[in-house]
Protein backbone atom coordinates (compact mmCIF):
# COMPACT_ATOMS: atom_id res chain seq x y z
CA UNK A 1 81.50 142.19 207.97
CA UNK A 2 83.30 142.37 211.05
CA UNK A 3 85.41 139.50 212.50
CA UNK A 4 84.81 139.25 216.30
CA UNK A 5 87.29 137.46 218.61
CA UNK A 6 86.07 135.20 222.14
CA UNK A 7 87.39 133.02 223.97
CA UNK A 8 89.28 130.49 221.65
CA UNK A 9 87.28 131.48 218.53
CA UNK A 10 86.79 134.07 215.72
CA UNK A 11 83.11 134.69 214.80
CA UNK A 12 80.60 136.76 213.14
CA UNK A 13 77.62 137.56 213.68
CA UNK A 14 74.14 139.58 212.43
CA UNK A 15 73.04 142.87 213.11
CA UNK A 16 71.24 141.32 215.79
CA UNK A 17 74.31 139.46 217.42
CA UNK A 18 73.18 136.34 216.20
CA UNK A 19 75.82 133.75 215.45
CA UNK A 20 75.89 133.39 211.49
CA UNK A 21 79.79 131.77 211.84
CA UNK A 22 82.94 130.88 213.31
CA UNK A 23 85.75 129.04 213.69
CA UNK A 24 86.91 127.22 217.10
CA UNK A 25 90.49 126.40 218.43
CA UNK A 26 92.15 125.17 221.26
CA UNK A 27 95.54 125.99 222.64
CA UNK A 28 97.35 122.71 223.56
CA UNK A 29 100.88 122.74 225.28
CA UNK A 30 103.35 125.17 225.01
CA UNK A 31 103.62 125.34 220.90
CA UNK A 32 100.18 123.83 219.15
CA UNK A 33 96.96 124.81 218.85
CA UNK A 34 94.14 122.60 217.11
CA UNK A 35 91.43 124.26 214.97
CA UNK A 36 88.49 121.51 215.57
CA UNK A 37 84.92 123.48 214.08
CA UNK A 38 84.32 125.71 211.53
CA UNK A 39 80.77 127.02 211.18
CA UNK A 40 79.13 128.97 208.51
CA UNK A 41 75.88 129.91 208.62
CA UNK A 42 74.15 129.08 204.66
CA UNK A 43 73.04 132.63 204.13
CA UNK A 44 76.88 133.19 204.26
CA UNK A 45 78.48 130.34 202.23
CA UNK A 46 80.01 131.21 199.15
CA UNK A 47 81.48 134.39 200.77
CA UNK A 48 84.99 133.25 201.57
CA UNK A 49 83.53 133.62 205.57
CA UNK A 50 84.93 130.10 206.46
CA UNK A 51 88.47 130.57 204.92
CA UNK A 52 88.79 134.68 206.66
CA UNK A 53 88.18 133.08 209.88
CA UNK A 54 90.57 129.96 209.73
CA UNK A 55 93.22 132.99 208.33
CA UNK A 56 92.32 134.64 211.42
CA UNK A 57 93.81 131.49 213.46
CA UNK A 58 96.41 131.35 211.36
CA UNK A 59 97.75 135.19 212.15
CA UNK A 60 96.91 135.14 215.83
CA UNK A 61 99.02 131.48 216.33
CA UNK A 62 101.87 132.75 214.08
CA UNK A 63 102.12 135.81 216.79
CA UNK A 64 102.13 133.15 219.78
CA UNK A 65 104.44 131.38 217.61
CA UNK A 66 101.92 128.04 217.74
CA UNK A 67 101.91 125.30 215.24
CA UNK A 68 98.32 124.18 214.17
CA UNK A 69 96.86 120.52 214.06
CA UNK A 70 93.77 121.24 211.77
CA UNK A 71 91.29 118.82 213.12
CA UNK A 72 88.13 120.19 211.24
CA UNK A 73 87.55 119.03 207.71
CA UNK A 74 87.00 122.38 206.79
CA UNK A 75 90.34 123.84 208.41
CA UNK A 76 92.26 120.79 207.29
CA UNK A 77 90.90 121.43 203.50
CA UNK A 78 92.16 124.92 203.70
CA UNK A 79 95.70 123.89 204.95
CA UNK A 80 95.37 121.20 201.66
CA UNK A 81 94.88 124.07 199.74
CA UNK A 82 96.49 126.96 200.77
CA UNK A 83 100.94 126.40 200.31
CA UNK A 84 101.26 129.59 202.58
CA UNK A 85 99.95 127.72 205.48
CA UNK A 86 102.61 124.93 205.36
CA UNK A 87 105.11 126.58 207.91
CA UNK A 88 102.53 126.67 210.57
CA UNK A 89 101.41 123.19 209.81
CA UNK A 90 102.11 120.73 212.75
């Protein structure tokens, strides 16, 4: 499965370019970014989609050296959950 990246998001989708999920942030100031939607499609849930594409966030803000506000319940669960997230926690 191959992670795509747009404009302010990380996605995947089907062999048909189909949106089946992704994960939506937004650059705000000079050092935060907010993650507010994470999608996953239900064919796809179960498959750990959801948390590769909030780790995607997570690499590309630690390069721009961003803090991240995680807005979406499902971001916000992962940053609960996950200790290694708690430096890049605004």
């Amino acid at each position: 499965m191959d992670i795509l990246e747009g404009n302010n998001r990380f996605y995947v989708n089907d062999a048909d370019g189909n949106l089946l999920a992704e994960v939506v942030f937004v650059p705000t100031g000079e050092h935060l970014a907010i993650i507010e939607h994470t999608d996953v499609d239900p064919a796809l849930k179960g498959q750990g989609v959801g948390k590769k594409l909030v780790a995607k966030v997570v690499e590309k803000m630690r390069q721009q050296n961003r803090k991240i506000i995680p807005l979406c319940p499902f971001a916000k669960h992962e940053f609960d959950t996950t200790p290694e997230y708690a430096d890049i926690r605004a």
